[in-house]
PDB file of N, CA and C in Angstrom:
ATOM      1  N   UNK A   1       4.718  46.885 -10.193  1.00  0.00           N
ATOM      2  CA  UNK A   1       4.048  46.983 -11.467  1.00  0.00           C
ATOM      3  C   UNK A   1       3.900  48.464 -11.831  1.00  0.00           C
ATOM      4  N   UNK A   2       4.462  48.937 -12.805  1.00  0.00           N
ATOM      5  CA  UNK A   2       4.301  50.176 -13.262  1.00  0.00           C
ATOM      6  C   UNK A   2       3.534  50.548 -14.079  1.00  0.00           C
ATOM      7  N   UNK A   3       3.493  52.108 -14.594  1.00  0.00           N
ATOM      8  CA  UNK A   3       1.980  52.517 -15.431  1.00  0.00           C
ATOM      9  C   UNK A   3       2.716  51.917 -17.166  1.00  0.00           C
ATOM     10  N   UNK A   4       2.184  51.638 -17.866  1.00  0.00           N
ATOM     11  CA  UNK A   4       2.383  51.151 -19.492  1.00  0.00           C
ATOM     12  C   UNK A   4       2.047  52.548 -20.334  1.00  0.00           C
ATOM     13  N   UNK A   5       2.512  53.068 -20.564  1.00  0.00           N
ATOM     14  CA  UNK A   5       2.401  54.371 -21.464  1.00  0.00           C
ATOM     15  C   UNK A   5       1.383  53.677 -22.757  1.00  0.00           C
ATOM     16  N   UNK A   6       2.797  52.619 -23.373  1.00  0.00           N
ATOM     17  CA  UNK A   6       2.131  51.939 -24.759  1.00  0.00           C
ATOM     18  C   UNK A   6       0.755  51.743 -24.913  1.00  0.00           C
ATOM     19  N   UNK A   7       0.444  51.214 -23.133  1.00  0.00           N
ATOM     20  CA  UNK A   7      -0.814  50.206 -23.316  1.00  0.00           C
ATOM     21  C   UNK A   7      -1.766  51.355 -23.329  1.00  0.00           C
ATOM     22  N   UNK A   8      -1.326  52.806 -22.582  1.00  0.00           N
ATOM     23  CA  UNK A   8      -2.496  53.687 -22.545  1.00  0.00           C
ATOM     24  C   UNK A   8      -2.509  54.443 -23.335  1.00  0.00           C
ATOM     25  N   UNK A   9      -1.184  54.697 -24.313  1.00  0.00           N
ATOM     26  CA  UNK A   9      -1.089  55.292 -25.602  1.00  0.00           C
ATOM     27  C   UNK A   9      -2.641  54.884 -27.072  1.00  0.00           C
ATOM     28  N   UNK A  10      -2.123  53.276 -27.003  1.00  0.00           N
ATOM     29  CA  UNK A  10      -3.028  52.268 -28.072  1.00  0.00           C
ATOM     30  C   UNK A  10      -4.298  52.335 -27.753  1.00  0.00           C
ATOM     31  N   UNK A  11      -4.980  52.583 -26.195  1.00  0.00           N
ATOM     32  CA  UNK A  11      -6.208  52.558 -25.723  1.00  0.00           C
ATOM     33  C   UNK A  11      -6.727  54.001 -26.260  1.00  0.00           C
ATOM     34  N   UNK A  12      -5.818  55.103 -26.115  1.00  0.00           N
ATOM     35  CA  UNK A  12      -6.171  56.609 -26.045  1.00  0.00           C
ATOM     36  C   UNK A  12      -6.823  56.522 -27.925  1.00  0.00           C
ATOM     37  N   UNK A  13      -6.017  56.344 -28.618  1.00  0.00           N
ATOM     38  CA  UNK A  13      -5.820  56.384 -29.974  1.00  0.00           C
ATOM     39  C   UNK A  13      -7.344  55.139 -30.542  1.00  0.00           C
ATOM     40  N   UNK A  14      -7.645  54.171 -29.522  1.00  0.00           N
ATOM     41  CA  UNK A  14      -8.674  53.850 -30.089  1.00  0.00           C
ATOM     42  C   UNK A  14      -9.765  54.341 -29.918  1.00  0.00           C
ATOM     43  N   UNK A  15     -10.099  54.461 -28.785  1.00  0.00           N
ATOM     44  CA  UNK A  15     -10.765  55.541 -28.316  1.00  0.00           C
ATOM     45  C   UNK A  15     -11.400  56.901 -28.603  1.00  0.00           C
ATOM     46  N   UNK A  16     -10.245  57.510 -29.051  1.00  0.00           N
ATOM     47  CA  UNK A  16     -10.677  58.476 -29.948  1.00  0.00           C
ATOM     48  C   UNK A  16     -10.709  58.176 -31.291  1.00  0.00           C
ATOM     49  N   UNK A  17     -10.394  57.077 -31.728  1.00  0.00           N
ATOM     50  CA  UNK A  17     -10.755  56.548 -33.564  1.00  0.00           C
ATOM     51  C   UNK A  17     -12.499  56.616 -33.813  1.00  0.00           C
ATOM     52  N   UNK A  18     -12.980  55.897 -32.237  1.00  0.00           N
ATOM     53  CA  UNK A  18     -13.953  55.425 -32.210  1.00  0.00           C
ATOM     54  C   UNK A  18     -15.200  56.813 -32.144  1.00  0.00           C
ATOM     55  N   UNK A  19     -14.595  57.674 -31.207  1.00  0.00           N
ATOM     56  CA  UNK A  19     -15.662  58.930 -30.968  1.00  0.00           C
ATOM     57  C   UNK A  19     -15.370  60.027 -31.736  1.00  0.00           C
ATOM     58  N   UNK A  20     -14.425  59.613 -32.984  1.00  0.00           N
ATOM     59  CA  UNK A  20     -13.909  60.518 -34.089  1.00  0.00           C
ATOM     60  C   UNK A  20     -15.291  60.078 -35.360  1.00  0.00           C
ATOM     61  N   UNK A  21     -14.983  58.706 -35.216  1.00  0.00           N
ATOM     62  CA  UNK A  21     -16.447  58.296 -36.011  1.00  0.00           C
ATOM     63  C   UNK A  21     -17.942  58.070 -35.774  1.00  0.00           C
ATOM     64  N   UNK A  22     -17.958  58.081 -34.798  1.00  0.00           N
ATOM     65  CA  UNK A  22     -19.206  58.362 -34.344  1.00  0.00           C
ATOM     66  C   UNK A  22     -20.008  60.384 -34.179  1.00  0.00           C
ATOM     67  N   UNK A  23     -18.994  60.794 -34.046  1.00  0.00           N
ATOM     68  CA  UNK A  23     -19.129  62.654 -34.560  1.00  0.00           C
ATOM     69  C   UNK A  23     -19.622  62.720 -35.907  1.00  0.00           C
ATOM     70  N   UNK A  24     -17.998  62.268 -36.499  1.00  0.00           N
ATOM     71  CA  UNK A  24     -18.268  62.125 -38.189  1.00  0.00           C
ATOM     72  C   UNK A  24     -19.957  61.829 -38.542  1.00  0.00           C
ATOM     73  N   UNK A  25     -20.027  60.737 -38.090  1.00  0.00           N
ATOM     74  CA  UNK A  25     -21.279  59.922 -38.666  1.00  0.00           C
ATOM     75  C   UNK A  25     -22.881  60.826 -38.090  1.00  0.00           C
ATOM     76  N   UNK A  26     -22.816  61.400 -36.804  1.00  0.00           N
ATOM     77  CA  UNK A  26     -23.781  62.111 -36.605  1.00  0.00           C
ATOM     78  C   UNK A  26     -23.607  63.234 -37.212  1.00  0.00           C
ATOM     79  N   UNK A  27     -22.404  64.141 -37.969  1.00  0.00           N
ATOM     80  CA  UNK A  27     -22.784  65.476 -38.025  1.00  0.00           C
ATOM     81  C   UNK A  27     -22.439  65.411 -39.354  1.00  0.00           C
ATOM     82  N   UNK A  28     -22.415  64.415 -40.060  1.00  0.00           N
ATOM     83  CA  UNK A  28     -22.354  64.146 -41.806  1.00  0.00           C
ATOM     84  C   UNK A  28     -20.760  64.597 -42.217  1.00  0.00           C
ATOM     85  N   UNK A  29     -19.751  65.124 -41.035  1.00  0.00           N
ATOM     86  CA  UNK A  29     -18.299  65.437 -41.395  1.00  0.00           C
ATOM     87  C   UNK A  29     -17.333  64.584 -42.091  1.00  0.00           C
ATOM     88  N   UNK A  30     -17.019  64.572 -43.318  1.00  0.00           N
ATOM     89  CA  UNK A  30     -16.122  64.047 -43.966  1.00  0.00           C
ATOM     90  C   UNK A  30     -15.183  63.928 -43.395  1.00  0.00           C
ATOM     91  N   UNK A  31     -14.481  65.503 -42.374  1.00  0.00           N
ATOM     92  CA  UNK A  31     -13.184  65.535 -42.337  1.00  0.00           C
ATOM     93  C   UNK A  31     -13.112  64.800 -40.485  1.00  0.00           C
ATOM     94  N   UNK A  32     -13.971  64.848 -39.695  1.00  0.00           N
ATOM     95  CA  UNK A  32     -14.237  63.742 -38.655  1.00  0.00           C
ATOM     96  C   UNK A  32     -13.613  62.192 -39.357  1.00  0.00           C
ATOM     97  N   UNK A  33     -14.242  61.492 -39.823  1.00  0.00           N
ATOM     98  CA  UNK A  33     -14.609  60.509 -40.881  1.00  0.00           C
ATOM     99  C   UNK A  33     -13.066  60.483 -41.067  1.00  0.00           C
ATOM    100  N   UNK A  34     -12.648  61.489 -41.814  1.00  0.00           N
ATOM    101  CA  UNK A  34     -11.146  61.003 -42.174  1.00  0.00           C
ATOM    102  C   UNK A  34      -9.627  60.899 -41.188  1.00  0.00           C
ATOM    103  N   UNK A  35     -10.223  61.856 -40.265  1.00  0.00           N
ATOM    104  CA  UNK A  35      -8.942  62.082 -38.903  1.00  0.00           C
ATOM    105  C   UNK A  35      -9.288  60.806 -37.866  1.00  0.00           C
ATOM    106  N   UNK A  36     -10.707  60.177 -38.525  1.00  0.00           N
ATOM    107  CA  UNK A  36     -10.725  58.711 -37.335  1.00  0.00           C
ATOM    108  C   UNK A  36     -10.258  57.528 -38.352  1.00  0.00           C
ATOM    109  N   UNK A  37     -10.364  57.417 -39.536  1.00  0.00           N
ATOM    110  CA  UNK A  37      -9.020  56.628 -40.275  1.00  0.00           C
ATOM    111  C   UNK A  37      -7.883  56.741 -39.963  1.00  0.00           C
ATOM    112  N   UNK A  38      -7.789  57.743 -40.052  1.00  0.00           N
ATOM    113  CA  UNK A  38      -5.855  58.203 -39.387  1.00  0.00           C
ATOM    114  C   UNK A  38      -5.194  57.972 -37.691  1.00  0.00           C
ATOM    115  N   UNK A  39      -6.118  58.157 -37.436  1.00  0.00           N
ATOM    116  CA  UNK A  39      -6.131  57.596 -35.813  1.00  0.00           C
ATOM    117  C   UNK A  39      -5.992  56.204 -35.661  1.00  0.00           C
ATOM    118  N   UNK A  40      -6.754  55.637 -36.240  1.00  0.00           N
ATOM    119  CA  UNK A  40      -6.774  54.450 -36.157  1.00  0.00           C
ATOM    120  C   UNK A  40      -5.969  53.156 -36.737  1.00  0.00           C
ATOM    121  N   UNK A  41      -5.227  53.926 -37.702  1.00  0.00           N
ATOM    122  CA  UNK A  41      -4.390  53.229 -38.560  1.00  0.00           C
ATOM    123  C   UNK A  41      -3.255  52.387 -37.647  1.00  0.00           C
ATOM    124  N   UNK A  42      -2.857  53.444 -36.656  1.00  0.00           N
ATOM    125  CA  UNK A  42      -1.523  52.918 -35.878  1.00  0.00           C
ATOM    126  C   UNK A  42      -2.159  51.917 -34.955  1.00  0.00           C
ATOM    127  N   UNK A  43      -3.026  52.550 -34.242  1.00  0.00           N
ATOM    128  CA  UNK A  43      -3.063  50.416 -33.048  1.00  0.00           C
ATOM    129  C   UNK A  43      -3.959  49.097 -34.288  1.00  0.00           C
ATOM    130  N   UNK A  44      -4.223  49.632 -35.185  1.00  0.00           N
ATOM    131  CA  UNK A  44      -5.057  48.191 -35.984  1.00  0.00           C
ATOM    132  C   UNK A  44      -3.846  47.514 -36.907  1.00  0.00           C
ATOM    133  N   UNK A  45      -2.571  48.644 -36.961  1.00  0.00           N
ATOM    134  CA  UNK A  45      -1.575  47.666 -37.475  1.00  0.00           C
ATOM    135  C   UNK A  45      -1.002  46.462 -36.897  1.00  0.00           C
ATOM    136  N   UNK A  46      -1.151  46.815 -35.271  1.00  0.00           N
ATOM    137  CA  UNK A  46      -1.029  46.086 -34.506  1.00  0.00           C
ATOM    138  C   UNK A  46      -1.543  44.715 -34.648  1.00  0.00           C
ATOM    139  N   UNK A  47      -2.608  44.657 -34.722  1.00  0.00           N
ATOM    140  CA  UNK A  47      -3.600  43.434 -34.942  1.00  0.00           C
ATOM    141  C   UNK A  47      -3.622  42.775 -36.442  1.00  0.00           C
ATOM    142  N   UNK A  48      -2.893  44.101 -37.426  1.00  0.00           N
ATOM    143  CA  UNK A  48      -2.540  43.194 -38.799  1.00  0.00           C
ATOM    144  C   UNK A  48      -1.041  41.855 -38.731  1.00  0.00           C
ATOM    145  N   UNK A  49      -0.355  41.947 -37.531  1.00  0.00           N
ATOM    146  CA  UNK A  49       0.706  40.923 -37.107  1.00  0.00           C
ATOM    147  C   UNK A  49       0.250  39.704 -36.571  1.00  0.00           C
ATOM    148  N   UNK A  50      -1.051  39.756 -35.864  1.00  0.00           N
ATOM    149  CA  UNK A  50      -1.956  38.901 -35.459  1.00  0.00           C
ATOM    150  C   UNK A  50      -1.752  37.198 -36.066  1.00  0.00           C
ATOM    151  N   UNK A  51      -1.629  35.959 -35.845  1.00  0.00           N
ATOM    152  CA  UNK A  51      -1.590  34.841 -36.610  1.00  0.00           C
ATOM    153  C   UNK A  51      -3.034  34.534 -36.033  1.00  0.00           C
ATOM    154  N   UNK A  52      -3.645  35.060 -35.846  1.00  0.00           N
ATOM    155  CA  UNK A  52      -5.536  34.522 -35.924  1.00  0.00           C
ATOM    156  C   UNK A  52      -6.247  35.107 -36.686  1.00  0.00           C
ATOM    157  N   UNK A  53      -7.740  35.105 -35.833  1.00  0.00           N
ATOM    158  CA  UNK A  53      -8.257  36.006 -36.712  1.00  0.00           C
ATOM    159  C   UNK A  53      -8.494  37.422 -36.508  1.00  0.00           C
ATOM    160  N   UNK A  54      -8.005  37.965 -35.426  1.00  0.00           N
ATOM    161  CA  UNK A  54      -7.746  39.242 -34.989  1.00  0.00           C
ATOM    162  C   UNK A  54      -6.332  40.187 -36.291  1.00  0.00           C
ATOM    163  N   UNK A  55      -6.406  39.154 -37.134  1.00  0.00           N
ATOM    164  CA  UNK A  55      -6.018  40.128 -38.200  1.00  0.00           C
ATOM    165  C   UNK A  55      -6.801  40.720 -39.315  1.00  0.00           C
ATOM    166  N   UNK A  56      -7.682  40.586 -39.406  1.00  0.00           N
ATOM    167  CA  UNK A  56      -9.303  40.879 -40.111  1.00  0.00           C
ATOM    168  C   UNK A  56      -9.302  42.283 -39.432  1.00  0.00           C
ATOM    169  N   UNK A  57      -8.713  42.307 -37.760  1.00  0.00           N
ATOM    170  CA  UNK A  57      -9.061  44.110 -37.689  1.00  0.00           C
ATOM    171  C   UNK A  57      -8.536  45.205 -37.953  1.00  0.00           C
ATOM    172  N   UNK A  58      -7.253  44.753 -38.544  1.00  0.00           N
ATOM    173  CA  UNK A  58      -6.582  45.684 -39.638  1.00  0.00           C
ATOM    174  C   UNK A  58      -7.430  46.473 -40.845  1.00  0.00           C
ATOM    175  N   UNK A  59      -8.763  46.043 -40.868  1.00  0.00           N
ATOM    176  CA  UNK A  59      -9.205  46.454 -42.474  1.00  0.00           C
ATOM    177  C   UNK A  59     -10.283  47.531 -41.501  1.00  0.00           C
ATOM    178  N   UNK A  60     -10.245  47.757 -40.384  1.00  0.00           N
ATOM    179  CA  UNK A  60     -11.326  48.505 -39.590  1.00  0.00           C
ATOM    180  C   UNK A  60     -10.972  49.856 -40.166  1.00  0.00           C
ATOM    181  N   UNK A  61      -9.769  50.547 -40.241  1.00  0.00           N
ATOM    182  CA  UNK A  61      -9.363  51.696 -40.864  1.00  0.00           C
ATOM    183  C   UNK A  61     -10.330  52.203 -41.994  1.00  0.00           C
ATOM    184  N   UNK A  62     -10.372  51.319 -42.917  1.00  0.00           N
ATOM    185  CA  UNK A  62     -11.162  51.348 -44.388  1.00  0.00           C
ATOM    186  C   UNK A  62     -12.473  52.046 -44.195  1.00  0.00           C
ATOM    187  N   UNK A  63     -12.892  51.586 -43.162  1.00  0.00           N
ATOM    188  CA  UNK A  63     -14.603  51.562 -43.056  1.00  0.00           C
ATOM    189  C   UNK A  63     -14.675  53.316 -42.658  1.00  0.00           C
ATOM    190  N   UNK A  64     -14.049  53.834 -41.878  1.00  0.00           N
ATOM    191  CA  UNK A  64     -13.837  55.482 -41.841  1.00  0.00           C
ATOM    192  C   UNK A  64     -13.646  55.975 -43.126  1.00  0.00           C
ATOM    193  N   UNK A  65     -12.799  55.926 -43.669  1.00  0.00           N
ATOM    194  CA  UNK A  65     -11.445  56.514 -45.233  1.00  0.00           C
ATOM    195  C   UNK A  65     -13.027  56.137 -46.400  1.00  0.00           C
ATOM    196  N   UNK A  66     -13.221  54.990 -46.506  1.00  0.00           N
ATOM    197  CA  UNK A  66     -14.853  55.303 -47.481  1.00  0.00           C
ATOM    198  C   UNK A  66     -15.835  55.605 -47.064  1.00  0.00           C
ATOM    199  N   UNK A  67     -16.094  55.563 -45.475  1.00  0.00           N
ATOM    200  CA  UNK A  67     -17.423  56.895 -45.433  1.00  0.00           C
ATOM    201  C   UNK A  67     -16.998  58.150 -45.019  1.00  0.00           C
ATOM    202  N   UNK A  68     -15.753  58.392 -45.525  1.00  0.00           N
ATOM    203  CA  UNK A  68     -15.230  59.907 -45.599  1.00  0.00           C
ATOM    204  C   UNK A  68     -15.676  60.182 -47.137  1.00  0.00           C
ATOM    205  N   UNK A  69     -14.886  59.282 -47.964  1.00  0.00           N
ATOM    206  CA  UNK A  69     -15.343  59.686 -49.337  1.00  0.00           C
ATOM    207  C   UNK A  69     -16.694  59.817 -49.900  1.00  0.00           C
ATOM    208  N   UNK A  70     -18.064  58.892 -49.418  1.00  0.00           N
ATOM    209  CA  UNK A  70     -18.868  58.664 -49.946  1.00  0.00           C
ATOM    210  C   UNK A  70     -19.946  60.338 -49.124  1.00  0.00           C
ATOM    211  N   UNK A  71     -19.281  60.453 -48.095  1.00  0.00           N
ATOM    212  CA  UNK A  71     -20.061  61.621 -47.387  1.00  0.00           C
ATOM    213  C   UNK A  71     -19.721  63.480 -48.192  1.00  0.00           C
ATOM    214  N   UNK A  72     -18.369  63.337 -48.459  1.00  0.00           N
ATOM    215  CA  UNK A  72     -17.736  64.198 -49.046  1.00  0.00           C
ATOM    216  C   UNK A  72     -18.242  64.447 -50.531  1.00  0.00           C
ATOM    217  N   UNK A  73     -18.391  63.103 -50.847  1.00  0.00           N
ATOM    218  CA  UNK A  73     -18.975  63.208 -52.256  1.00  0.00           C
ATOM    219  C   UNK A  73     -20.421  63.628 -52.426  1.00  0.00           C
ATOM    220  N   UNK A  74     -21.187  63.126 -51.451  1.00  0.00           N
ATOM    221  CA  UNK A  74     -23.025  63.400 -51.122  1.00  0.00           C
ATOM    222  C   UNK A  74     -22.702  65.003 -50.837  1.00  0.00           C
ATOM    223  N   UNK A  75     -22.391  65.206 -49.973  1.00  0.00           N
ATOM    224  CA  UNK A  75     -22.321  66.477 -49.357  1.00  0.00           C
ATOM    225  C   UNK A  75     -21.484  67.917 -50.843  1.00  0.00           C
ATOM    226  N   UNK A  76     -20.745  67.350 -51.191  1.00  0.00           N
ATOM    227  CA  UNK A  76     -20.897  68.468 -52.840  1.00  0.00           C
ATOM    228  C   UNK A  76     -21.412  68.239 -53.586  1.00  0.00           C
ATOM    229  N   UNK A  77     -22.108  66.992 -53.451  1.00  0.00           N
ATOM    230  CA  UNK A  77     -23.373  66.905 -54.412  1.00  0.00           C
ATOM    231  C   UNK A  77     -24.463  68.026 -54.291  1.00  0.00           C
ATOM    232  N   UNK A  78     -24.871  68.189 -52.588  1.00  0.00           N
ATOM    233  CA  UNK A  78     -26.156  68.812 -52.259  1.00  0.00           C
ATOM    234  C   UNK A  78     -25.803  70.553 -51.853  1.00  0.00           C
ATOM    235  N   UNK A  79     -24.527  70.832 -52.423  1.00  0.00           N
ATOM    236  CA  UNK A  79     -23.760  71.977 -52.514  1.00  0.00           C
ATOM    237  C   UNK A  79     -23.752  72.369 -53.892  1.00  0.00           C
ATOM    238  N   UNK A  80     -24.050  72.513 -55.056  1.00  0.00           N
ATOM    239  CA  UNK A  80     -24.170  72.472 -55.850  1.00  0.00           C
ATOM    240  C   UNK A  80     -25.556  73.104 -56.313  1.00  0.00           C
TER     241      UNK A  80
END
């Protein structure tokens, strides 16, 4: 049985989707917020091929990409 690159590739990439948004979200960073959308895009496509309901976690991307925008937008609001 050998090591799976893929499998530790898709783990690495969620992983850091996950502690990309959780930064974002503690330090009010838009641009956190948006590099954990982008991260995350590639293994949740995965799960958009899904014939259950593990294709619902394709839309997990979204939830970063609009609290990038809505933070970005607050945050030149209170720049101003």
């Amino acid at each position: 049985m050998g090591f799976y690159w893929i499998g530790f590739i898709f783990w690495v990439l969620i992983g850091t989707g996950l502690l990309l948004s959780l930064y974002g979200l503690c330090k009010k960073s838009w641009k956190a917020l948006l590099l954990s959308g982008v991260v995350l895009i590639l293994p949740m496509l995965y799960f958009g091929g899904a014939e259950n309901w593990f294709r619902i976690l394709a839309f997990v991307p979204l939830l970063p990409f609009v609290l990038a925008y809505y933070t970005k937008k607050k945050v030149g609001i209170l720049k101003r």
